[in-house]
C-alpha atoms as a PDB file:
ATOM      1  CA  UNK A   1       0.000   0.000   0.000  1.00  0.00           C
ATOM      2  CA  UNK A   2       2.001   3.127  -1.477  1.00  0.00           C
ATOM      3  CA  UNK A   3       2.012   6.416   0.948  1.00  0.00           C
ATOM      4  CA  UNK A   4      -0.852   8.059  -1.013  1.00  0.00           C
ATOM      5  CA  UNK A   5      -3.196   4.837  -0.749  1.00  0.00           C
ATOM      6  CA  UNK A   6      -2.093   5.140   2.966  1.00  0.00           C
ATOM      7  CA  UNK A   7      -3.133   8.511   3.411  1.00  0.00           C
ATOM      8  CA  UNK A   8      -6.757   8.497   1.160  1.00  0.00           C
ATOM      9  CA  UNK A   9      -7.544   5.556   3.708  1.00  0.00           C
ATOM     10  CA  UNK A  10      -6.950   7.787   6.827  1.00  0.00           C
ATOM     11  CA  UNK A  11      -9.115  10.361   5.330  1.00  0.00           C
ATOM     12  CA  UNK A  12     -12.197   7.905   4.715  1.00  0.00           C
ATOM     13  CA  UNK A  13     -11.392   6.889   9.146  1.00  0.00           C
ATOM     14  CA  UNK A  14     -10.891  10.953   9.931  1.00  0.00           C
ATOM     15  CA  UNK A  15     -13.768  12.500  11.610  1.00  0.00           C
ATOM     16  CA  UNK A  16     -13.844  16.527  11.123  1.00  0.00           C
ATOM     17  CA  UNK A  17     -15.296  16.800  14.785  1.00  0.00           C
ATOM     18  CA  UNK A  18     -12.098  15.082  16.385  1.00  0.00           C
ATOM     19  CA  UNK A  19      -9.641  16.995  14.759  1.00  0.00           C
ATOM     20  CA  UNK A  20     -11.136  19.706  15.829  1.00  0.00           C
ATOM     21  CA  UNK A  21     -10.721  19.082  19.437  1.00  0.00           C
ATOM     22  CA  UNK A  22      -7.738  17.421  19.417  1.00  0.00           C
ATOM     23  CA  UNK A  23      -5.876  20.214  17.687  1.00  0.00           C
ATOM     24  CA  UNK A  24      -7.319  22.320  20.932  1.00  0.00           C
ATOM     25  CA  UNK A  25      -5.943  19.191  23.138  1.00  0.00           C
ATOM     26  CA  UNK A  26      -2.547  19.790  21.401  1.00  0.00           C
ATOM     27  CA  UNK A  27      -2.293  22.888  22.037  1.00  0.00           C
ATOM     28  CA  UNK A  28      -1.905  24.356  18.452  1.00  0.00           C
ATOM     29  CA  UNK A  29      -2.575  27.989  18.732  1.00  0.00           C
ATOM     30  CA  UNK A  30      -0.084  30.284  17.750  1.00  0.00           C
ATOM     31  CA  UNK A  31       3.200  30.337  20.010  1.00  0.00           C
ATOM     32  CA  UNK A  32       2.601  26.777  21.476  1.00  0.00           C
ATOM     33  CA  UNK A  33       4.190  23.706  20.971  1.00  0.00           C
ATOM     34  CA  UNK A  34       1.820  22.397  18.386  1.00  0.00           C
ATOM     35  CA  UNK A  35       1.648  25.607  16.432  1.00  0.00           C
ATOM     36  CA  UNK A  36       2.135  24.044  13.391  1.00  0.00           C
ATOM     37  CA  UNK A  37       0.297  20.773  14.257  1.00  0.00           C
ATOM     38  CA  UNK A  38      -2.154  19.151  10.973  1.00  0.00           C
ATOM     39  CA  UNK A  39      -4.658  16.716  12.594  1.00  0.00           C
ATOM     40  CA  UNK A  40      -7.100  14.640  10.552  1.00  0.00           C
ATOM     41  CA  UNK A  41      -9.142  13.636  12.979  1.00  0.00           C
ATOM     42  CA  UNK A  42      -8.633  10.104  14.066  1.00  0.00           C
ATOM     43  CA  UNK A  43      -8.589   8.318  17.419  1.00  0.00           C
ATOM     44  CA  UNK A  44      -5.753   6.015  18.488  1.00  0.00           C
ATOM     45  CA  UNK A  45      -7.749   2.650  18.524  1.00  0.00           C
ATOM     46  CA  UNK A  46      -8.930   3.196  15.491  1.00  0.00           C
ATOM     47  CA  UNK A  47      -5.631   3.954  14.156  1.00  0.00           C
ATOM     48  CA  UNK A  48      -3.764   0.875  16.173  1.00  0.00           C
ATOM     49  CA  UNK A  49      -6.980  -1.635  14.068  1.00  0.00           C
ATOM     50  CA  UNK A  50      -5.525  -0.271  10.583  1.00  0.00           C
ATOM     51  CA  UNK A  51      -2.069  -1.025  11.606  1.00  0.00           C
ATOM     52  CA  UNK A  52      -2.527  -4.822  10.337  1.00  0.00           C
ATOM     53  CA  UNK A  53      -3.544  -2.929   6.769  1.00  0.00           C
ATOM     54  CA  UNK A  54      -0.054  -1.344   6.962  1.00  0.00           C
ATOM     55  CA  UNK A  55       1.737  -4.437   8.533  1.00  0.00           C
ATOM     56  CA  UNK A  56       3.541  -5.368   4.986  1.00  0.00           C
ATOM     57  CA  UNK A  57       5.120  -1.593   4.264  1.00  0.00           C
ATOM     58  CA  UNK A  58       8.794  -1.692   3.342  1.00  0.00           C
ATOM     59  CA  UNK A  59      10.721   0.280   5.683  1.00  0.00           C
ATOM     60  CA  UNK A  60      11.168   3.446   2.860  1.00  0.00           C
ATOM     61  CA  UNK A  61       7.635   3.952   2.758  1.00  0.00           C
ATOM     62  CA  UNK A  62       7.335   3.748   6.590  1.00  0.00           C
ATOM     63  CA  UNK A  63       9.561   6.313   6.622  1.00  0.00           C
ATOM     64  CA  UNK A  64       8.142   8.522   3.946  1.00  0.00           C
ATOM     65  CA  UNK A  65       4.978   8.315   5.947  1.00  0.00           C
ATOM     66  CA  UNK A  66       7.022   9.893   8.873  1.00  0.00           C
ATOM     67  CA  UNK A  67       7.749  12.879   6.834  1.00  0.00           C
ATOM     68  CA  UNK A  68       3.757  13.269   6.856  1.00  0.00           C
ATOM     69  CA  UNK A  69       2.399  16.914   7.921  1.00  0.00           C
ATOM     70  CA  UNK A  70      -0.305  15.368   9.451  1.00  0.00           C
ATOM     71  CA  UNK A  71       0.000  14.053  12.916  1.00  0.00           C
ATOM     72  CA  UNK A  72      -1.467  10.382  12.439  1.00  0.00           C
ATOM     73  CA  UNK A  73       0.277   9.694   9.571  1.00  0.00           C
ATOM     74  CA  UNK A  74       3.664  10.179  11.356  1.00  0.00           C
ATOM     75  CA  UNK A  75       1.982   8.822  14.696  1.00  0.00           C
ATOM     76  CA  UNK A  76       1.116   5.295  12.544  1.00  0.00           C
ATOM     77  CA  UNK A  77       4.799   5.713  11.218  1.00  0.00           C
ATOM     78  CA  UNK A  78       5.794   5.389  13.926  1.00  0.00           C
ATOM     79  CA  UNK A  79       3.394   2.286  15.657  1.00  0.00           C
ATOM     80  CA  UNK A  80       4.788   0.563  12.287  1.00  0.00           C
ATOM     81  CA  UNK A  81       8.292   1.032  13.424  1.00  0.00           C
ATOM     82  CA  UNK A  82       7.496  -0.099  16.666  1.00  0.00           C
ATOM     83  CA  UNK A  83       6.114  -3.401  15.926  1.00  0.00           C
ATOM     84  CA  UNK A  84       8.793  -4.047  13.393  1.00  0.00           C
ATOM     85  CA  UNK A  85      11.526  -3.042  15.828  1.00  0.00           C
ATOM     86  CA  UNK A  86       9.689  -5.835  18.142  1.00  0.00           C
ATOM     87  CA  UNK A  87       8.746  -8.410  15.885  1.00  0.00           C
ATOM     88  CA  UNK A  88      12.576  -8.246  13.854  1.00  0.00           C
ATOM     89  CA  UNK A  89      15.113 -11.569  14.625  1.00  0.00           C
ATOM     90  CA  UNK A  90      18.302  -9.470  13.199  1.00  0.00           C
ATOM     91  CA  UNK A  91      20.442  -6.878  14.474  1.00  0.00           C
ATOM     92  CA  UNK A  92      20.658  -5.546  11.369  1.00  0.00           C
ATOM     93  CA  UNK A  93      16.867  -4.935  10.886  1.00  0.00           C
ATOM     94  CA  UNK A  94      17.021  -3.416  14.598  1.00  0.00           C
ATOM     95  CA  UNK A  95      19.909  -0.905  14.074  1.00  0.00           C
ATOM     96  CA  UNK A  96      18.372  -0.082  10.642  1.00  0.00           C
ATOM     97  CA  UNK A  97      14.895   1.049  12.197  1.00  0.00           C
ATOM     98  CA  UNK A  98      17.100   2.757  14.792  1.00  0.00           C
ATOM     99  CA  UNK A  99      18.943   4.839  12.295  1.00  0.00           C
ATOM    100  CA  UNK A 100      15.503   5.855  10.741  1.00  0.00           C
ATOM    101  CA  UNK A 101      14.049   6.801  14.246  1.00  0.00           C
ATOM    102  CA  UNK A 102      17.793   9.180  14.830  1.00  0.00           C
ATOM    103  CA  UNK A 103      17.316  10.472  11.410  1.00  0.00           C
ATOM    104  CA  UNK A 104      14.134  11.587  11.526  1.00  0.00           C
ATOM    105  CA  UNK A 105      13.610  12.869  15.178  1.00  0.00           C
ATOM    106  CA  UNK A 106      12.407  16.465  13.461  1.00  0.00           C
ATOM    107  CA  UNK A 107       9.176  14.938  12.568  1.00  0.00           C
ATOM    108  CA  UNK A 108       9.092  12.858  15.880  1.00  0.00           C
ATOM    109  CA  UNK A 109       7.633  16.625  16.897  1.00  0.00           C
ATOM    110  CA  UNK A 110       4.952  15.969  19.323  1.00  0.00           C
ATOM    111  CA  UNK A 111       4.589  14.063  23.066  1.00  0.00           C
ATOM    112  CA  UNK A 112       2.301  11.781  22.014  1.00  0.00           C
ATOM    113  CA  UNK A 113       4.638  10.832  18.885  1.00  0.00           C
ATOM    114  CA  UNK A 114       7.778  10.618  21.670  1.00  0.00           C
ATOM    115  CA  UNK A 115       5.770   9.078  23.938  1.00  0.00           C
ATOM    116  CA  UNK A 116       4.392   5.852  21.942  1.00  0.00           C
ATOM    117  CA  UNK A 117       8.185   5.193  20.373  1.00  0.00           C
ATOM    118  CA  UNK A 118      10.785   6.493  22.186  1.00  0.00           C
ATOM    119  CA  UNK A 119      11.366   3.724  25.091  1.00  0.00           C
ATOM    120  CA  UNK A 120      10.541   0.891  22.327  1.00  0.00           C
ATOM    121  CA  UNK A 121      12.662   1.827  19.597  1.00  0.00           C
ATOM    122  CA  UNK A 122      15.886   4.134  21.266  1.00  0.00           C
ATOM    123  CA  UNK A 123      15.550   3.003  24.181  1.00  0.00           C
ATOM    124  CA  UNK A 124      15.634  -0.823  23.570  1.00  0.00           C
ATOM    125  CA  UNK A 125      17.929  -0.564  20.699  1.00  0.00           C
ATOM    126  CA  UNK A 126      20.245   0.906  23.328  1.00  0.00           C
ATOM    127  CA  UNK A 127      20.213  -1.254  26.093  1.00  0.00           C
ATOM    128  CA  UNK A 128      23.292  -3.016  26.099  1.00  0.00           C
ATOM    129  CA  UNK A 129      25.278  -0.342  24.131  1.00  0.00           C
ATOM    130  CA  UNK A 130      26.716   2.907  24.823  1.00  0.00           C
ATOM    131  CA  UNK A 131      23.913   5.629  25.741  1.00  0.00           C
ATOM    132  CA  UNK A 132      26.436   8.317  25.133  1.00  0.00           C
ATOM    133  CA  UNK A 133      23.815  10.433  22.754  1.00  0.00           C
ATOM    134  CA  UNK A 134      20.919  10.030  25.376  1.00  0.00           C
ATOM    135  CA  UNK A 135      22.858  12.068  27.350  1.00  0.00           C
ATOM    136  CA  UNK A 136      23.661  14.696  24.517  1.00  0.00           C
ATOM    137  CA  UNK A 137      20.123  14.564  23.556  1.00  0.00           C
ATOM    138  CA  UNK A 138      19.263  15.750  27.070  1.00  0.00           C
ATOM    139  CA  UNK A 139      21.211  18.970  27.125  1.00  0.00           C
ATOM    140  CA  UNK A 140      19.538  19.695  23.051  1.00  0.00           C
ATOM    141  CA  UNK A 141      18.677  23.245  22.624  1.00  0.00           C
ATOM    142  CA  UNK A 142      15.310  20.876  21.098  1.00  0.00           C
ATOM    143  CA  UNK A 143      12.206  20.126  23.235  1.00  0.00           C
ATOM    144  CA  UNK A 144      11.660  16.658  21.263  1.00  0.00           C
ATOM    145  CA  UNK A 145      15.357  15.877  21.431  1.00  0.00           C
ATOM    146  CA  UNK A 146      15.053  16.142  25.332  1.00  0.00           C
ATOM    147  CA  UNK A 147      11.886  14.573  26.106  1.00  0.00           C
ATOM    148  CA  UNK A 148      12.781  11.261  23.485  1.00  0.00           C
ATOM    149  CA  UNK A 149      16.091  11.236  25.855  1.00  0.00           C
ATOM    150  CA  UNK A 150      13.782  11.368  29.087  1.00  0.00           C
ATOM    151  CA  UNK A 151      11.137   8.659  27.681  1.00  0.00           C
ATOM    152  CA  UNK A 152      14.016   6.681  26.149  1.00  0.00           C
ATOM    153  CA  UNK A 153      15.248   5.486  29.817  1.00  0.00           C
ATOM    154  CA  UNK A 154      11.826   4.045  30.675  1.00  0.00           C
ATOM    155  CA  UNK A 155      13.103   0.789  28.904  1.00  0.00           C
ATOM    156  CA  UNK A 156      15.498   0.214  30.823  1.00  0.00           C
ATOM    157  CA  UNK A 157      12.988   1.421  33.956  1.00  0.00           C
ATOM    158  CA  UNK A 158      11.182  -1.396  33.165  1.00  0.00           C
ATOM    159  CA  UNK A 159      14.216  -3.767  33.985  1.00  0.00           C
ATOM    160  CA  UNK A 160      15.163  -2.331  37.297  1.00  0.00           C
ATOM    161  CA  UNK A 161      17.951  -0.718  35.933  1.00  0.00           C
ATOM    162  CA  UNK A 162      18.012   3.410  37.148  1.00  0.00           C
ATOM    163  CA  UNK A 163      20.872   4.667  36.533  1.00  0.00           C
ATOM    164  CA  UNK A 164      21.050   6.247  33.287  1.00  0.00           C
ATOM    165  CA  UNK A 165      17.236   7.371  33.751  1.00  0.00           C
ATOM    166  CA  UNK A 166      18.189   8.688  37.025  1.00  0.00           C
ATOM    167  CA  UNK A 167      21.042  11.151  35.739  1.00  0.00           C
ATOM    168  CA  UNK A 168      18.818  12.066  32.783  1.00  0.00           C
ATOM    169  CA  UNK A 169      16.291  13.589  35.411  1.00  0.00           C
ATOM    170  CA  UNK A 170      19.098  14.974  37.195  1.00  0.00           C
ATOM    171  CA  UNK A 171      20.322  17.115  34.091  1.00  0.00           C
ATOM    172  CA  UNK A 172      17.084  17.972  33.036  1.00  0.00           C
ATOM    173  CA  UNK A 173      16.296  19.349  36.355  1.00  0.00           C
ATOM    174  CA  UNK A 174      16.070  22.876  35.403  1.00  0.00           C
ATOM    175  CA  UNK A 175      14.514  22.746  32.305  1.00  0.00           C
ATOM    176  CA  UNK A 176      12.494  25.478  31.846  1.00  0.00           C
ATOM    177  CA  UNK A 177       9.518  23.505  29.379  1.00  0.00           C
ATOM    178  CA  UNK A 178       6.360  22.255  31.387  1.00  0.00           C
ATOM    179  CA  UNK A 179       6.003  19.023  28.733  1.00  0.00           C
ATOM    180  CA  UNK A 180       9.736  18.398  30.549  1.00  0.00           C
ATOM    181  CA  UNK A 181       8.563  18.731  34.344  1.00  0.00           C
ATOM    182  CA  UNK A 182       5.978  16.463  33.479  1.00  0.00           C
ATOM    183  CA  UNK A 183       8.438  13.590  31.572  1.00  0.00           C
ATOM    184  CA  UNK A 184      10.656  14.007  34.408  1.00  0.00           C
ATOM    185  CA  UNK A 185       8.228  13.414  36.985  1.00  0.00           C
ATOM    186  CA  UNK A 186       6.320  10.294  35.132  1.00  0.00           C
ATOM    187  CA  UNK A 187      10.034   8.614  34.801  1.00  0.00           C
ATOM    188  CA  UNK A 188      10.684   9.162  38.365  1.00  0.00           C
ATOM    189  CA  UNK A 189       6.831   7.974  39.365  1.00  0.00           C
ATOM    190  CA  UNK A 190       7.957   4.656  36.974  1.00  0.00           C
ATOM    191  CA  UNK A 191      10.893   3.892  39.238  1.00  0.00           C
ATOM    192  CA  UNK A 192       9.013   4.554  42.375  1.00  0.00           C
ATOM    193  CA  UNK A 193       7.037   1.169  40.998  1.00  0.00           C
ATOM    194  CA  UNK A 194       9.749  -0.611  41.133  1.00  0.00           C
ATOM    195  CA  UNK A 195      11.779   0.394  44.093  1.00  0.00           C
ATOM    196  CA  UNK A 196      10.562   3.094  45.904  1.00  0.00           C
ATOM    197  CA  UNK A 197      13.685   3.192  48.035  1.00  0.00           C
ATOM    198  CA  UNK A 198      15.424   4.713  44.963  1.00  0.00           C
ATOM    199  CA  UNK A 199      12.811   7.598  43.739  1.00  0.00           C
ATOM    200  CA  UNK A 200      13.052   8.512  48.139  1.00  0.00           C
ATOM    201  CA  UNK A 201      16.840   8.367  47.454  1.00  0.00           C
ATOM    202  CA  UNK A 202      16.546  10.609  44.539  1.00  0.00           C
ATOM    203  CA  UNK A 203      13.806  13.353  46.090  1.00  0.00           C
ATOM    204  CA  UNK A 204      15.617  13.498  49.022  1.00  0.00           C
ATOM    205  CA  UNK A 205      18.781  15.287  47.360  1.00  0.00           C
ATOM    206  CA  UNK A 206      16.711  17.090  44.351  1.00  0.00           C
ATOM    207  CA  UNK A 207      12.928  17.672  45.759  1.00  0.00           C
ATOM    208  CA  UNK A 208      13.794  21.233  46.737  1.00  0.00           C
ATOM    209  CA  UNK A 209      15.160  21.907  43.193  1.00  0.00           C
ATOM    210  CA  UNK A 210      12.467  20.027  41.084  1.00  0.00           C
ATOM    211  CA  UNK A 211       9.939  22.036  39.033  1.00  0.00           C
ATOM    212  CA  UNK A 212       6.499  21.635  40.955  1.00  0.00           C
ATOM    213  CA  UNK A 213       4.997  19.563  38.378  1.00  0.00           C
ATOM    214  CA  UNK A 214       7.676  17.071  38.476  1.00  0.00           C
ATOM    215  CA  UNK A 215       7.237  16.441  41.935  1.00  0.00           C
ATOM    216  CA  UNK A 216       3.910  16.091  41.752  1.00  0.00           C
ATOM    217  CA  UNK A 217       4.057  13.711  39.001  1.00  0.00           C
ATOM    218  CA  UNK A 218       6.959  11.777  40.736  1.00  0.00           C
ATOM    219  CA  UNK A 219       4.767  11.513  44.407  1.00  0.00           C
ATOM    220  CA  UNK A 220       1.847  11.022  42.878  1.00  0.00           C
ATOM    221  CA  UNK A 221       1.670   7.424  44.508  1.00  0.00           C
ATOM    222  CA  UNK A 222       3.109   7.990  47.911  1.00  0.00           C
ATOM    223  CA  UNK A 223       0.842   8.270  50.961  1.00  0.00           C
ATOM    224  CA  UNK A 224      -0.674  11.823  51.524  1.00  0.00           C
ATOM    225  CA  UNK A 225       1.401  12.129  54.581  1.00  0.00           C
ATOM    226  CA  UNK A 226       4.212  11.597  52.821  1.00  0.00           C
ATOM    227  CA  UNK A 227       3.022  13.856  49.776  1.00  0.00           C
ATOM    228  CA  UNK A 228       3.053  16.278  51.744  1.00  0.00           C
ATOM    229  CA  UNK A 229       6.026  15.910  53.530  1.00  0.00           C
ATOM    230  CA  UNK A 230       7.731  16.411  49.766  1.00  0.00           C
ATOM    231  CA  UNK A 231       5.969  19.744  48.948  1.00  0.00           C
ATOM    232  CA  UNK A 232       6.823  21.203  51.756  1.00  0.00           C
ATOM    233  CA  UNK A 233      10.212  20.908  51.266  1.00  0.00           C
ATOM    234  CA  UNK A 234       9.503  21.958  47.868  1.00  0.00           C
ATOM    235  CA  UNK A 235       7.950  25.613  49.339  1.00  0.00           C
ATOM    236  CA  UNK A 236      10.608  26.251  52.425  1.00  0.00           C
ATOM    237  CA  UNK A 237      13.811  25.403  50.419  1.00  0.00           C
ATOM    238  CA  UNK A 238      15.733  26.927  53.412  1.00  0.00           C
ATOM    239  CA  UNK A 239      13.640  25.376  56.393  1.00  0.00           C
END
């Protein structure tokens, strides 16, 4: 199924009403992150059933698809990528999709686009390697850049292994961009799961220099007691 055939398909699913209110959701007025967001209108579900439609895409059409201006076309980009990335048995298939996703991170331009790839495609691909440009990715003058290193780590999260997502939050601790706060503060929530011992660790040296949201986000399961305990800190840096 050729790009255009793709796209003429999506039309037919879009529904004028949802892109209406999702380009409002995405905050796509003028100065915001989304500013120059293109929605056609369709829900997630819907787009995850016409994946199987897509399933049989060669990798350069996948990719042309990521150069879409609309947001599902790129968003279904990248859902193929993902399951491909999943379902390959080589290394070489693996590194290739990898090299696509790195290529192409100025269309990856949106959280729910970071969100839905970032972990299954970077951040698997570099599990066992060197996670050298997570770290450069973190300090990018680009939102996306910094939020795909941020999301990447959650991978790893997932295995009980901190450390890199832990000094990502760490230098991303005074970034200045709310969609930031709140990736810092779900990563941190994510490791609280697993061990809370280490999030406590963590808050405990940086709580009284987290942005508020982050906090939030990263106590959100914690007793109220507790909770409150943390935002305190957060409002009497000196007490």
């Amino acid at each position: 199924m050729p790009t255009q055939a793709v796209l003429k398909k999506l039309q037919q699913l879009s529904k004028k009403e949802f892109s209406e209110t999702t380009q409002r959701f995405f905050k796509t007025s003028a100065g915001s992150y989304g500013e120059k967001e293109k929605f056609l209108g369709i829900r997630v579900p819907v787009l995850r059933k016409f994946l199987k439609e897509c399933s049989h895409l060669e990798l350069k059409h996948i990719e042309e698809l990521l150069h879409s201006e609309f947001n599902e076309m790129r968003l279904l980009a990248l859902l193929l990528l993902v399951e491909r990335f999943k379902k390959s048995a080589t290394e070489k298939t693996r590194r290739l999709i990898y090299k696509i996703y790195t290529k192409n991170v100025a269309h990856i331009n949106n959280w729910n686009l970071v969100d839905t790839s970032a972990h299954y495609i970077m951040g698997a691909y570099l599990y066992d390697k060197d996670k050298t440009i997570l770290y450069r990715w973190a300090e990018h003058s680009d939102l996306w850049h910094r939020r795909i290193a941020m999301i990447a780590t959650w991978h790893d999260i997932r295995l009980h292994k901190f450390k890199d997502a832990l000094a990502i939050a760490k230098i991303l601790l005074t970034d200045t961009e709310d969609l930031m706060h709140k990736a810092i503060g779900w990563m941190l929530r994510e490791i609280g799961k697993k061990d809370q011992s280490v999030l406590e660790g963590f808050l405990n040296k940086h709580a009284v220099w987290m942005p508020r949201t982050a906090l939030r986000y990263a106590i959100e399961r914690f007793p109220e007691k507790t909770r409150k305990m943390y935002l305190k800190l957060k409002q009497h840096p000196d007490g």
